[in-house]
Protein backbone atom coordinates (compact mmCIF):
# COMPACT_ATOMS: atom_id res chain seq x y z
CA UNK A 1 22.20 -21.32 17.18
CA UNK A 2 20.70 -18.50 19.35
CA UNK A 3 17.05 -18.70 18.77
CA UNK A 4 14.69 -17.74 16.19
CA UNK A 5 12.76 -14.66 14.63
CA UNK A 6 8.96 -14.81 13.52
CA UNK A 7 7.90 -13.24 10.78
CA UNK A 8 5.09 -13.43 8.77
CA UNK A 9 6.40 -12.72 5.16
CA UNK A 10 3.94 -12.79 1.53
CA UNK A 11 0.83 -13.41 3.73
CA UNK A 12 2.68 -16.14 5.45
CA UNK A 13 4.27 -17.07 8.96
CA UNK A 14 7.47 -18.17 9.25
CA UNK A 15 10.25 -18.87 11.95
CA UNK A 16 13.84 -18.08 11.03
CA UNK A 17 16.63 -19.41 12.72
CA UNK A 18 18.98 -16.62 13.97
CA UNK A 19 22.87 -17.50 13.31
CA UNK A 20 25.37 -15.76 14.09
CA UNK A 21 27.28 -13.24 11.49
CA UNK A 22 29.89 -12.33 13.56
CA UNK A 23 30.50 -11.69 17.44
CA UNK A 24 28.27 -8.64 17.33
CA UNK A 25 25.82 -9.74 15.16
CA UNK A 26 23.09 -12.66 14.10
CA UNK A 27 21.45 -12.61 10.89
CA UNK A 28 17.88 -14.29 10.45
CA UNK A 29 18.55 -16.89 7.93
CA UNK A 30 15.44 -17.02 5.36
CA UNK A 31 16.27 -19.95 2.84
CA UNK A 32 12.90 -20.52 0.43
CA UNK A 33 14.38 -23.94 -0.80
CA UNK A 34 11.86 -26.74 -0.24
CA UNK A 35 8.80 -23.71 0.68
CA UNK A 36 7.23 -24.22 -2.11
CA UNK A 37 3.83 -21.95 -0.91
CA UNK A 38 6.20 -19.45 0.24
CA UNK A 39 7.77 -19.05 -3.11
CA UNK A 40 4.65 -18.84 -4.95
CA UNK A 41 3.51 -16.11 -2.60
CA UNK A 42 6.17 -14.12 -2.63
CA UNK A 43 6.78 -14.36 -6.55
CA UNK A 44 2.76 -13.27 -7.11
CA UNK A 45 2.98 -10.39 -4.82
CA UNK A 46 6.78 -9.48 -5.77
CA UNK A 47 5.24 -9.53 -9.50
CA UNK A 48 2.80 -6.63 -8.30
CA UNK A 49 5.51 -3.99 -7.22
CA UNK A 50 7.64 -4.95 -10.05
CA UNK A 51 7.99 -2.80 -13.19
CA UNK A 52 7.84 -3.67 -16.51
CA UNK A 53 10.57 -6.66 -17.60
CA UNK A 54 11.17 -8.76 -20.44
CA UNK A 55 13.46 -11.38 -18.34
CA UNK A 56 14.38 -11.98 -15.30
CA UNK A 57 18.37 -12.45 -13.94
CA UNK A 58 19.27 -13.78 -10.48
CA UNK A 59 22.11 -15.27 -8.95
CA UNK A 60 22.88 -18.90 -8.24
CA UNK A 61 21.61 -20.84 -6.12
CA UNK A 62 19.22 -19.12 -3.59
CA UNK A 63 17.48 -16.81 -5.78
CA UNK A 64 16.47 -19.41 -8.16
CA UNK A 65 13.49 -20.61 -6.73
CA UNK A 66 11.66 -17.41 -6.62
CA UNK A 67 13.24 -16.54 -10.33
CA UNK A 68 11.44 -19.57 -11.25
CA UNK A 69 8.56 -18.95 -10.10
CA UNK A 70 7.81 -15.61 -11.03
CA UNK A 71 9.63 -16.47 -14.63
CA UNK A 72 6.07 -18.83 -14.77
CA UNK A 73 4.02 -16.58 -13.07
CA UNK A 74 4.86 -13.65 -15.92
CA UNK A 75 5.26 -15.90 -18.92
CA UNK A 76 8.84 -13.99 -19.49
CA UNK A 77 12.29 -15.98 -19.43
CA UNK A 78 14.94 -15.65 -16.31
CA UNK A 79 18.61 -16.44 -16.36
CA UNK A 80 20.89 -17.53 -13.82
CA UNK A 81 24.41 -15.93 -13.04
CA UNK A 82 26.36 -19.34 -12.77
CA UNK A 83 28.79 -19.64 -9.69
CA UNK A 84 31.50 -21.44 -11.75
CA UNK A 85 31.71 -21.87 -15.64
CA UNK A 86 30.36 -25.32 -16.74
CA UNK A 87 31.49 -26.99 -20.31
CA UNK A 88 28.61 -25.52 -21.94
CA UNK A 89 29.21 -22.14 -21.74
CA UNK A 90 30.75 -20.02 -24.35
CA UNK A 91 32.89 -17.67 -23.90
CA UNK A 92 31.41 -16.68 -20.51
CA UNK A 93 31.77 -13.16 -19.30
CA UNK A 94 32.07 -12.47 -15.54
CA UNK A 95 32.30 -10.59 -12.27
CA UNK A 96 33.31 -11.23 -8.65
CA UNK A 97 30.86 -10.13 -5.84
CA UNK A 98 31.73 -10.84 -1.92
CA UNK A 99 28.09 -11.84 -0.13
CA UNK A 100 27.23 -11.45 3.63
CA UNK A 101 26.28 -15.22 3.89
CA UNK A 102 29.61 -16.20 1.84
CA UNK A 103 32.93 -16.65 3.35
CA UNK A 104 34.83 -16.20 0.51
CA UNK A 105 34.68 -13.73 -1.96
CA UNK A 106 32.94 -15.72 -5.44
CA UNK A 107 32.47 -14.96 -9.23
CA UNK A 108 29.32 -15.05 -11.63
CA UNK A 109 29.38 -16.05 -14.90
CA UNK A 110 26.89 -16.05 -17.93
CA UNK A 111 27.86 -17.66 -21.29
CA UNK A 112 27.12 -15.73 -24.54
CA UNK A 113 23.92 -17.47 -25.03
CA UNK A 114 22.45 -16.44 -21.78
CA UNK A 115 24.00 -12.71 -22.06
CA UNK A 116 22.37 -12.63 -25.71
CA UNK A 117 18.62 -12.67 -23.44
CA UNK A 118 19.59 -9.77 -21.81
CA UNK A 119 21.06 -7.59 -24.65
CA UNK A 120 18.48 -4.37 -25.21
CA UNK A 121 16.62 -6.06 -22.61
CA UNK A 122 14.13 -4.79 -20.03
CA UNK A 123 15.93 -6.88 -16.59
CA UNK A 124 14.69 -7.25 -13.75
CA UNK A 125 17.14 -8.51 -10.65
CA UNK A 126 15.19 -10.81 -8.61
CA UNK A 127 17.48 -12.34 -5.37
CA UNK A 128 15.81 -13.62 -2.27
CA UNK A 129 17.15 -11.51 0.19
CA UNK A 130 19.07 -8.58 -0.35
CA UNK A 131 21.65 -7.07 2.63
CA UNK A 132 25.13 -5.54 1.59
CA UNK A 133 23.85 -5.10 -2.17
CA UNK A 134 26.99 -7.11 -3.24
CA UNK A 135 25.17 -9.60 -5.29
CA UNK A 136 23.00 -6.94 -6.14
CA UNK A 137 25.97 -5.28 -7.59
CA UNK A 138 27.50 -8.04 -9.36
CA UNK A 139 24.04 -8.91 -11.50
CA UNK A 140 24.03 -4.92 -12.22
CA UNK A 141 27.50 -5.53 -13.87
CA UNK A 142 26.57 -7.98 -16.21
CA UNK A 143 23.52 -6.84 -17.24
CA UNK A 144 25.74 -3.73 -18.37
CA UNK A 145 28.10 -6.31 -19.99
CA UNK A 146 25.31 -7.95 -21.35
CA UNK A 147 24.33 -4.73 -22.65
CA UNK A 148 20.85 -5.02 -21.13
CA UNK A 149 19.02 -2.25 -18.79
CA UNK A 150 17.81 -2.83 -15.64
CA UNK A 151 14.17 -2.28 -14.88
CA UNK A 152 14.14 -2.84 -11.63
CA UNK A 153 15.46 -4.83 -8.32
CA UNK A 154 13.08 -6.92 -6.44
CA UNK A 155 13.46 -9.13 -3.25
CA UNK A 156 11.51 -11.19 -0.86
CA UNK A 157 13.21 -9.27 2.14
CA UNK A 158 15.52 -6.14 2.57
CA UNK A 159 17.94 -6.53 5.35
CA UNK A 160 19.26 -3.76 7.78
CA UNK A 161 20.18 -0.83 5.99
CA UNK A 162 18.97 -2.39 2.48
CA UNK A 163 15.46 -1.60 3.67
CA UNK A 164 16.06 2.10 3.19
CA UNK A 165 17.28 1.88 -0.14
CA UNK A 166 14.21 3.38 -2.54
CA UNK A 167 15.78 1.39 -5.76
CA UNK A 168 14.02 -2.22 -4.60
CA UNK A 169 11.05 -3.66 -4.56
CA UNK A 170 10.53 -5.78 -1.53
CA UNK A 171 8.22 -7.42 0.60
CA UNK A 172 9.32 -7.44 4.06
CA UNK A 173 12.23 -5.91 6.69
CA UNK A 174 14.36 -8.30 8.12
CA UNK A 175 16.33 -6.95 10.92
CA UNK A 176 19.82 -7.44 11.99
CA UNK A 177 19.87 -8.70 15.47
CA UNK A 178 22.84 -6.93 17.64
CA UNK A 179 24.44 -9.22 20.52
């Protein structure tokens, strides 16, 4: 590993480990599993900037925490985009999405059930950090399957050029770090 970034992120300081992304670039990995007053910050102030919603869709796995979270915060339901289709989903509908921090390019899946929630639905996207847009995308395509409409995209952290996009709510930068 090459180091570390501070950052002080909902209120709260924090030391990322840099890895690297490539041979040009490191990424600051922010992973809010196990930070449980991290998550609760981020999902009360994330709640502030967001629009109105009546449920909440993120992506498995790293996005759950803080879907959770603000899910309890709100009162209003969230539903997770499933990374492979488990025996108790019905006729699951689906879309592919290639993430920075994935090697391989994955699909997400929601069963019938879980795409009934979002049908004429206010949605809001909720991931924890939000780079390429890629899984961005893919939650934007089935909430169109699902027939619901999005309300609005929120993240704990906008990385590189994601932080100049005007269409998410987020609470800090996190910069790309060039070799």
């Amino acid at each position: 590993m090459a180091g570390s970034y501070k950052m002080t992120i909902a209120g709260l300081e924090r030391e990322l480990p840099l890895c690297p992304l490539n041979d040009k670039i490191d990424i600051a990995a922010f992973v809010m599993f196990s930070d449980v007053e991290l998550t609760v910050a981020a999902a009360e102030q994330l709640l502030a900037k967001s629009p109105y919603f009546d449920v909440i869709l993120t992506a498995e796995s790293k996005g759950i925490p803080l879907a959770y979270e603000m899910a309890r915060q709100s009162g209003k339901p969230y539903v997770v985009a499933r990374k492979s289709v488990k025996l108790y989903m019905t006729d699951p509908i689906s879309v592919t999405v290639k993430s920075i921090t994935t090697a391989a390019e994955q699909t997400l899946y929601l069963s019938q059930e879980k795409a009934a929630m979002l049908k004429g639905k206010k949605v809001l996207l909720v991931d924890d950090v939000i780079s390429t847009g890629e899984s961005l995308a893919a939650l934007e395509k089935l909430t169109a399957a699902a027939e619901g409409e999005i309300s609005g995209r929120s993240a704990v952290l906008a990385e590189g050029d994601a932080a100049d996009r005007k269409d998410i709510a987020f609470l800090e930068k996190l910069p790309l770090f060039f070799k």
